[in-house]
Protein backbone atom coordinates (compact mmCIF):
# COMPACT_ATOMS: atom_id res chain seq x y z
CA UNK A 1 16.61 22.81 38.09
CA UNK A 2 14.91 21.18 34.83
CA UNK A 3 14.04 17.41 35.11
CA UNK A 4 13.38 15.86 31.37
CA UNK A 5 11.77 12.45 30.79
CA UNK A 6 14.91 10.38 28.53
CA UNK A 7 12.71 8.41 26.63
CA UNK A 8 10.67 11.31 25.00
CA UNK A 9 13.04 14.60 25.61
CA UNK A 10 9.86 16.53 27.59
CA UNK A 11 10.42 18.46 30.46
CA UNK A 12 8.67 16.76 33.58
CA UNK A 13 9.08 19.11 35.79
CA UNK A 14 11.18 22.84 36.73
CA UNK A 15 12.57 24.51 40.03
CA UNK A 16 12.86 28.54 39.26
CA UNK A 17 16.43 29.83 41.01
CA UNK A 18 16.04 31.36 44.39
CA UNK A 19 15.49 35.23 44.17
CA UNK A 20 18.06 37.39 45.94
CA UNK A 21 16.55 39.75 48.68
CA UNK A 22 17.42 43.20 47.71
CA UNK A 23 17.48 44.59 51.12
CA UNK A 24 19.25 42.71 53.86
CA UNK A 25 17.20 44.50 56.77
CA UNK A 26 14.13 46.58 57.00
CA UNK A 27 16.12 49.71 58.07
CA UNK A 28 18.20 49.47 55.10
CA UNK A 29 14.94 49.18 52.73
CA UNK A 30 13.25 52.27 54.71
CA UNK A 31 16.17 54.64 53.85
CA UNK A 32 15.93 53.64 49.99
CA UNK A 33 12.80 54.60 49.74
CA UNK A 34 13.12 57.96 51.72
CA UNK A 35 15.59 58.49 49.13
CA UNK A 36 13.48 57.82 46.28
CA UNK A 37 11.02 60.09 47.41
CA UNK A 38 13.26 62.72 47.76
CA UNK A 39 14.25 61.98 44.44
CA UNK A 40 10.65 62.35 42.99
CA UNK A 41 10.41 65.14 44.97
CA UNK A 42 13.42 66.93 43.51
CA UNK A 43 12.36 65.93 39.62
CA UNK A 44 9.06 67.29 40.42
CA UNK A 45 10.65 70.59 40.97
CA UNK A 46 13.09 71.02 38.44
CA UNK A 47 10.30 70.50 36.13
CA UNK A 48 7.85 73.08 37.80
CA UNK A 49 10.92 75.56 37.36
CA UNK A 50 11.53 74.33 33.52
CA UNK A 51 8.08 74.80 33.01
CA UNK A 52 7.72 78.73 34.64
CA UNK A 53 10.43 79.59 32.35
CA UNK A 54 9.39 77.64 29.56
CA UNK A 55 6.34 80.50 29.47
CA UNK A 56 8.89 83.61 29.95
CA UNK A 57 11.00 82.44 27.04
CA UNK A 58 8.17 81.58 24.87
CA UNK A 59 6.97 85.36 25.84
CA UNK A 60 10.60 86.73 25.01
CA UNK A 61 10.15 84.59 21.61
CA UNK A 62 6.96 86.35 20.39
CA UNK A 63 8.05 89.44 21.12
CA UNK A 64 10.72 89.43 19.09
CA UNK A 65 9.12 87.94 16.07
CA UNK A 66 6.64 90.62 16.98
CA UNK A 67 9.49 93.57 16.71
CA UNK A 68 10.88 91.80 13.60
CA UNK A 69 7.54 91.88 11.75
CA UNK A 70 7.02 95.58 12.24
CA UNK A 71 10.71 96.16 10.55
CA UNK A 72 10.11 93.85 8.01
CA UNK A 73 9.27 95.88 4.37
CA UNK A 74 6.13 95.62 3.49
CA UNK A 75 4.49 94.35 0.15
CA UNK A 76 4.91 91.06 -0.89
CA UNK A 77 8.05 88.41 -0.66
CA UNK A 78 9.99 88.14 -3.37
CA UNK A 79 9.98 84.47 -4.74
CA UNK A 80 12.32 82.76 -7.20
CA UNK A 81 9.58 82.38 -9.98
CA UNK A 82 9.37 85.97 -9.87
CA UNK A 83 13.14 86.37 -10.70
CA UNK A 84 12.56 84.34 -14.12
């Protein structure tokens, strides 16, 4: 609720709205939480596992660039000013 003075178009005075609970009970409030910890709990671990395979692949990665260096030819690469 606004009240505004008429004669000068200033706001005297201002009432917010009333918030809305977002939990009707305590019980109801406990389980959310218990659920956002479990929550945490299971992002937690999905990015423990993401991360223990992030070093495998990145192991399976080097070794391959590893192989494919020792089959490259040696000397060195051909460029396309050297064509000219």
């Amino acid at each position: 609720m606004i009240k505004i003075d008429a004669a000068t178009g200033l706001v005297v005075s201002h009432t917010s709205a009333p918030r809305k609970r977002m939990f009707e009970d305590l019980e109801t409030a406990a389980k959310a939480m218990r659920e956002q910890d479990e929550r945490k709990e299971s992002i937690f671990r999905q990015s423990v596992d993401a991360e223990r395979n992030k070093a495998e692949l990145l192991e399976k990665k080097f070794a391959e660039a590893v192989r494919k260096a020792k089959d490259a030819p040696e000397g060195k690469p051909l460029r396309d000013f050297d064509l000219d």
